[in-house]
C-alpha atoms as a PDB file:
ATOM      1  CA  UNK A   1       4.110 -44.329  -1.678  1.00  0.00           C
ATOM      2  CA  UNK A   2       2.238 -41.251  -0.608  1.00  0.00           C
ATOM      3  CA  UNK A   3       2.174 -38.157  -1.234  1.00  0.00           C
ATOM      4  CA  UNK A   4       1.090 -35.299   0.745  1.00  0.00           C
ATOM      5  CA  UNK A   5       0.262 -31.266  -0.072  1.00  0.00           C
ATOM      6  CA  UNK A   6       3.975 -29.730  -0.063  1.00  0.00           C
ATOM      7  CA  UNK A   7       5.378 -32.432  -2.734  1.00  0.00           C
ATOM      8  CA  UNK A   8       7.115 -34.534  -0.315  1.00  0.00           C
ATOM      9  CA  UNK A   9       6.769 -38.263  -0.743  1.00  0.00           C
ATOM     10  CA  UNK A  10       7.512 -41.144   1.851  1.00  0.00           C
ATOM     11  CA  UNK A  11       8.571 -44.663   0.377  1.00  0.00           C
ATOM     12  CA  UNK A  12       8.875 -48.225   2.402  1.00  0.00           C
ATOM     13  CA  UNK A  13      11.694 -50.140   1.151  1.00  0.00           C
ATOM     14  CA  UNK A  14      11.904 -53.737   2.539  1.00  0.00           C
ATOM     15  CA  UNK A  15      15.051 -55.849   2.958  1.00  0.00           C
ATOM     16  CA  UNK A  16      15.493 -59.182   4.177  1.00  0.00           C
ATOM     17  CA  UNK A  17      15.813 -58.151   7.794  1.00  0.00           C
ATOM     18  CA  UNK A  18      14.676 -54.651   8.011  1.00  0.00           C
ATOM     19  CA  UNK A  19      12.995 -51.833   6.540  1.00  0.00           C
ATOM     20  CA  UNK A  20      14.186 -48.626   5.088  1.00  0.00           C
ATOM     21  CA  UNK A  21      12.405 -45.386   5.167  1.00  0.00           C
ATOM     22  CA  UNK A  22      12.867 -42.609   2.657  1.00  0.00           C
ATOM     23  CA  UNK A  23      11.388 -39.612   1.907  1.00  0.00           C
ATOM     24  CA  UNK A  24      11.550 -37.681  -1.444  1.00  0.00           C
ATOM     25  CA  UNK A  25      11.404 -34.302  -2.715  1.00  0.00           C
ATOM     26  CA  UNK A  26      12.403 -31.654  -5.144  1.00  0.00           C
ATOM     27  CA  UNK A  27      14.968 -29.314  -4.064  1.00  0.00           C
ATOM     28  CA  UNK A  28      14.872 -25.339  -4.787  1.00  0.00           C
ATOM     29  CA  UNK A  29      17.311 -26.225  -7.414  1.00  0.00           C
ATOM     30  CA  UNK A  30      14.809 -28.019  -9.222  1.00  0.00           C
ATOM     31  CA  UNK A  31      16.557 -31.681  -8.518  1.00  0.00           C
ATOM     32  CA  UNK A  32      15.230 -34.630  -7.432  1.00  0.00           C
ATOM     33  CA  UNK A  33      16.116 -35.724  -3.907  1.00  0.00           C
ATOM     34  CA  UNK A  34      15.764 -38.719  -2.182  1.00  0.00           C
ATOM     35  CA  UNK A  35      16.638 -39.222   1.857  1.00  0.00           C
ATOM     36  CA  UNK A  36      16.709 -41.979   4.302  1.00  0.00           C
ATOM     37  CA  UNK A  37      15.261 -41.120   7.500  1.00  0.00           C
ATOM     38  CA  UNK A  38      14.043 -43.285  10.583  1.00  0.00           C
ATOM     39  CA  UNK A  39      10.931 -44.879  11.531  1.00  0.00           C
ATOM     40  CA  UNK A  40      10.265 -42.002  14.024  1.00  0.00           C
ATOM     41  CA  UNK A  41      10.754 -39.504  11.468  1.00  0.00           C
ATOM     42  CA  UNK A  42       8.781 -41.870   8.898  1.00  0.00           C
ATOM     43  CA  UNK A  43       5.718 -42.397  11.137  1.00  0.00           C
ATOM     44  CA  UNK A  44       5.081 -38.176  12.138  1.00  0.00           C
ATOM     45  CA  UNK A  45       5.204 -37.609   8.485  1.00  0.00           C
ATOM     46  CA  UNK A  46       2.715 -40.458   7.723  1.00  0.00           C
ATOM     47  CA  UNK A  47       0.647 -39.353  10.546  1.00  0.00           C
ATOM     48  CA  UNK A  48       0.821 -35.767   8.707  1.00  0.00           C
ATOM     49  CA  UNK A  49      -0.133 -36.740   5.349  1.00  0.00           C
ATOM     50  CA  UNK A  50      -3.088 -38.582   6.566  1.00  0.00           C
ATOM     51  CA  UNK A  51      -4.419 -35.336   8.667  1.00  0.00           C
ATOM     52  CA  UNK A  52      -3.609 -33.366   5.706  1.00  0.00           C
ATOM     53  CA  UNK A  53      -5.367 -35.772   3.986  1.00  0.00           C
ATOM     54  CA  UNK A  54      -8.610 -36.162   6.454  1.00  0.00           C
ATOM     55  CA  UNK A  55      -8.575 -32.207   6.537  1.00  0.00           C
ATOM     56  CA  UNK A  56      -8.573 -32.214   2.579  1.00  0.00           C
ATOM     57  CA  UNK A  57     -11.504 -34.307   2.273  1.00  0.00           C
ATOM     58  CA  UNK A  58     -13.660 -32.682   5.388  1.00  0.00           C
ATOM     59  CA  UNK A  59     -13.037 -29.636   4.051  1.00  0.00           C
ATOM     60  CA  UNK A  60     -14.273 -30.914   0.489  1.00  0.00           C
ATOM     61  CA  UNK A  61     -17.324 -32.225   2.400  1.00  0.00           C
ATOM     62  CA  UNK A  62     -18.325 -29.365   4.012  1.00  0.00           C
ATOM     63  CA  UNK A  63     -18.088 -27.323   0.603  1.00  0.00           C
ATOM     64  CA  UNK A  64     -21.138 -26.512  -1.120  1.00  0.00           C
ATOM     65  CA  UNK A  65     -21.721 -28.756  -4.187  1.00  0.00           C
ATOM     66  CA  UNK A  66     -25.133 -27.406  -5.032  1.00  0.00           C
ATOM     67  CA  UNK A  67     -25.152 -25.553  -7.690  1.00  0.00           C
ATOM     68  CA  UNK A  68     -26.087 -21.801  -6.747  1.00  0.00           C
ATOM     69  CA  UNK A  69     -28.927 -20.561  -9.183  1.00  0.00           C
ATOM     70  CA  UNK A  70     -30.399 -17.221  -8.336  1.00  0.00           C
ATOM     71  CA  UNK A  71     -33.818 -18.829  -6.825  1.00  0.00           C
ATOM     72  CA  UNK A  72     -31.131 -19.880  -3.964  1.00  0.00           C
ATOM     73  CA  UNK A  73     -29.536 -16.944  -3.764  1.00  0.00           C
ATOM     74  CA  UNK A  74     -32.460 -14.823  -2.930  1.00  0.00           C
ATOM     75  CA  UNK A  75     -34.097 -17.735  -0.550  1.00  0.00           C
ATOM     76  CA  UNK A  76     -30.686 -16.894   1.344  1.00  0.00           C
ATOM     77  CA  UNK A  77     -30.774 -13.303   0.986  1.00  0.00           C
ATOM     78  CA  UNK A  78     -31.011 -11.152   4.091  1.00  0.00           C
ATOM     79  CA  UNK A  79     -32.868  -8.557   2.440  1.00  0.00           C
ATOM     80  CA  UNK A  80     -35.043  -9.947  -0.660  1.00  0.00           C
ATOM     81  CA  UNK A  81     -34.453  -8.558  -3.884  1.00  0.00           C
ATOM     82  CA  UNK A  82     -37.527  -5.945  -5.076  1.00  0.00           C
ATOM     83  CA  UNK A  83     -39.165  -7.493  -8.505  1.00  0.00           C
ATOM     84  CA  UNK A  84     -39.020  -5.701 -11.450  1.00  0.00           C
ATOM     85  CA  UNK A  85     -42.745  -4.275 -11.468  1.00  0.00           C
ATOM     86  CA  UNK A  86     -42.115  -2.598  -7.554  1.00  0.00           C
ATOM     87  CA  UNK A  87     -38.595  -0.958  -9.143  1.00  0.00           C
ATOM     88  CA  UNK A  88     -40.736   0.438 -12.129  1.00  0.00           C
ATOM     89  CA  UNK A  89     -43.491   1.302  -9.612  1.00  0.00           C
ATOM     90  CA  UNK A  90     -40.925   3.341  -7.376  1.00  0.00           C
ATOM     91  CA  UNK A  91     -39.416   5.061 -10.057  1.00  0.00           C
ATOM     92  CA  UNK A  92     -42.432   6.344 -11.421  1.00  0.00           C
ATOM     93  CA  UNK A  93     -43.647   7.379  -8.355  1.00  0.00           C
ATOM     94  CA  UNK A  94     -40.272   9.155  -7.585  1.00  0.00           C
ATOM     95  CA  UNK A  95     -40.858  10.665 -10.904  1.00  0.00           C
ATOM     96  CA  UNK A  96     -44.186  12.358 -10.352  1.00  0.00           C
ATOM     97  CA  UNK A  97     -43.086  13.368  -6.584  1.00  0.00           C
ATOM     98  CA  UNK A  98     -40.265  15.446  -7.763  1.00  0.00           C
ATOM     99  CA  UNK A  99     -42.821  16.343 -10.695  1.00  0.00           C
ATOM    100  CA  UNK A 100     -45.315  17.766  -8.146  1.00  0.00           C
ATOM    101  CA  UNK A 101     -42.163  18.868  -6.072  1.00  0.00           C
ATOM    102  CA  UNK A 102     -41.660  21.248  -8.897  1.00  0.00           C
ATOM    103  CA  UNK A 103     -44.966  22.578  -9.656  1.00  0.00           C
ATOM    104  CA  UNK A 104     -45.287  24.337  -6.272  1.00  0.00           C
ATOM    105  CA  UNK A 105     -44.675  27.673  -5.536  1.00  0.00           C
ATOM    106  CA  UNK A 106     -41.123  29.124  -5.207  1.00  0.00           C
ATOM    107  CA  UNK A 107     -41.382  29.877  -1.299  1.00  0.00           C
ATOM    108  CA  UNK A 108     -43.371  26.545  -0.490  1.00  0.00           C
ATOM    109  CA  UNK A 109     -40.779  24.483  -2.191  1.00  0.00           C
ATOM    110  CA  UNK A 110     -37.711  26.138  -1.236  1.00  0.00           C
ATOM    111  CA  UNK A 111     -38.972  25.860   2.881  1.00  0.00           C
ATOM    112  CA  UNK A 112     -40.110  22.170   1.860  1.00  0.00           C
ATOM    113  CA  UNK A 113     -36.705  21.384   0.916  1.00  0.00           C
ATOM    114  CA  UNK A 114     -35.144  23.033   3.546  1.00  0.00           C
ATOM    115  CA  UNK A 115     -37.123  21.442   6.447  1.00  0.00           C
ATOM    116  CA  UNK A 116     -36.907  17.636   4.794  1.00  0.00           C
ATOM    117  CA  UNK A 117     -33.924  17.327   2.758  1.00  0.00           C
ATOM    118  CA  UNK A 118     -31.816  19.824   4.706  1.00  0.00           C
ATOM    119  CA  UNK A 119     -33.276  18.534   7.820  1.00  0.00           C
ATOM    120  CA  UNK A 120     -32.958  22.397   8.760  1.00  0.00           C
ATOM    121  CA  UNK A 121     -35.500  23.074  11.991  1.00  0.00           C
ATOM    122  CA  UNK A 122     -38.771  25.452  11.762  1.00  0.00           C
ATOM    123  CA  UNK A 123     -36.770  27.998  13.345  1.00  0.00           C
ATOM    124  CA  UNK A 124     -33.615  28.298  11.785  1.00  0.00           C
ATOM    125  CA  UNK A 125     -35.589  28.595   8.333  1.00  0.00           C
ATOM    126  CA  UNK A 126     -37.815  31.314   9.924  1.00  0.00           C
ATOM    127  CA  UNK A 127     -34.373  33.301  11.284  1.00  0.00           C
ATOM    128  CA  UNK A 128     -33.092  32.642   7.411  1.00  0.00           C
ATOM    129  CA  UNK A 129     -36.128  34.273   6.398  1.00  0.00           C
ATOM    130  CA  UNK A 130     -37.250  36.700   8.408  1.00  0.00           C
ATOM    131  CA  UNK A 131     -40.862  35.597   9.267  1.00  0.00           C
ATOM    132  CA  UNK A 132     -42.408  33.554  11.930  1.00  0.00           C
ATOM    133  CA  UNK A 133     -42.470  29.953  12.983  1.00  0.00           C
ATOM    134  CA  UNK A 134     -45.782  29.809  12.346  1.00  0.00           C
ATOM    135  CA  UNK A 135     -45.825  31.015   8.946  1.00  0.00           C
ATOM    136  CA  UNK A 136     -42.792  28.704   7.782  1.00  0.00           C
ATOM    137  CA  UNK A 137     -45.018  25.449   9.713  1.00  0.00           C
ATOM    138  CA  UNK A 138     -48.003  26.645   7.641  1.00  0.00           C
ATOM    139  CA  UNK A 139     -46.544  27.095   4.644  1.00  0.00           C
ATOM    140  CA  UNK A 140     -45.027  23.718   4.810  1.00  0.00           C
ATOM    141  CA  UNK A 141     -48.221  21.746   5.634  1.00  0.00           C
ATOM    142  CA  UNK A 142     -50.403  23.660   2.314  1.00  0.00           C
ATOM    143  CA  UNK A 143     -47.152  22.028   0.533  1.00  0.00           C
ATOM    144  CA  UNK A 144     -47.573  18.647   2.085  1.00  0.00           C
ATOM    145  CA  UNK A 145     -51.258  18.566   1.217  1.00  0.00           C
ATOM    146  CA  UNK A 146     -50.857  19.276  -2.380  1.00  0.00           C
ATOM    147  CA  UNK A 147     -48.327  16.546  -3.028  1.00  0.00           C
ATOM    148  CA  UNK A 148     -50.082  14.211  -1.200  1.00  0.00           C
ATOM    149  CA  UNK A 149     -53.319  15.275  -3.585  1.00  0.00           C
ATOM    150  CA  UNK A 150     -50.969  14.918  -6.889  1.00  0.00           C
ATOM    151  CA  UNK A 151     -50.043  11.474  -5.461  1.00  0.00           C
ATOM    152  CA  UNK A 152     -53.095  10.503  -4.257  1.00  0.00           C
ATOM    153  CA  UNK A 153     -53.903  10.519  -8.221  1.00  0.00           C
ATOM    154  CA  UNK A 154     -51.778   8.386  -8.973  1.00  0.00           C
END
């Protein structure tokens, strides 16, 4: 008797001069039933229980049965995973840029700001303020230079 993935069964009786072929199932109602069908009928079910069967166990072979431990994980990883003294290392230097962000003077921050994290142009910051290109451009580079001095400390 086999059985294959949607509960049916399939069952070779032998008599003394031929064979009967049955299959058996549960109904919706919940009751058992058993059917006599013909070879043709018999041999397209057998032949689908054994693909379903063959599928089953390729698919159970291509599976990973490894077990998956975060050293794996990461070998696999498209982008690798920062370790924990880079993540300290970038938050303390994110720290002491917005630190030194800070520290500078009103105007040079506020045109810093609006030029990199506005991504507003030289131009439309000199127009907001009244003032030249040039000034706004010069003003931004004394503010570059003293972060990258407060960095360059650390």
């Amino acid at each position: 008797m086999a059985n294959f993935m949607n509960g049916y069964g399939l069952q070779v009786i032998k008599g003394k001069n031929k064979e009967k072929y049955f299959v058996s199932f549960t109904d919706g109602d919940g009751e058992y039933q058993r059917v006599e069908i013909n070879f043709g009928i018999y041999s397209a079910l057998f032949e689908l229980n054994k693909r379903d069967r063959n599928l089953t166990r390729s698919d159970e072979r291509n599976l990973e049965h490894s077990e998956l431990t975060d050293e794996t994980l990461i070998r696999r990883a498209f982008e690798k995973p920062k370790g924990i003294e880079e993540i300290i290392l970038e938050k303390e230097m994110k720290k002491l840029f917005w630190k030194a962000i800070g520290e500078l003077p009103d105007v040079q921050r506020k045109r810093l700001l609006l030029y990199y994290d506005c991504s507003l142009t030289l131009k439309e910051i000199a127009k907001m303020e009244n003032c030249s290109i040039r000034a706004i451009k010069y003003s931004i580079d004394i503010a570059k230079k003293k972060l990258e001095e407060k960095i360059k400390k650390f």
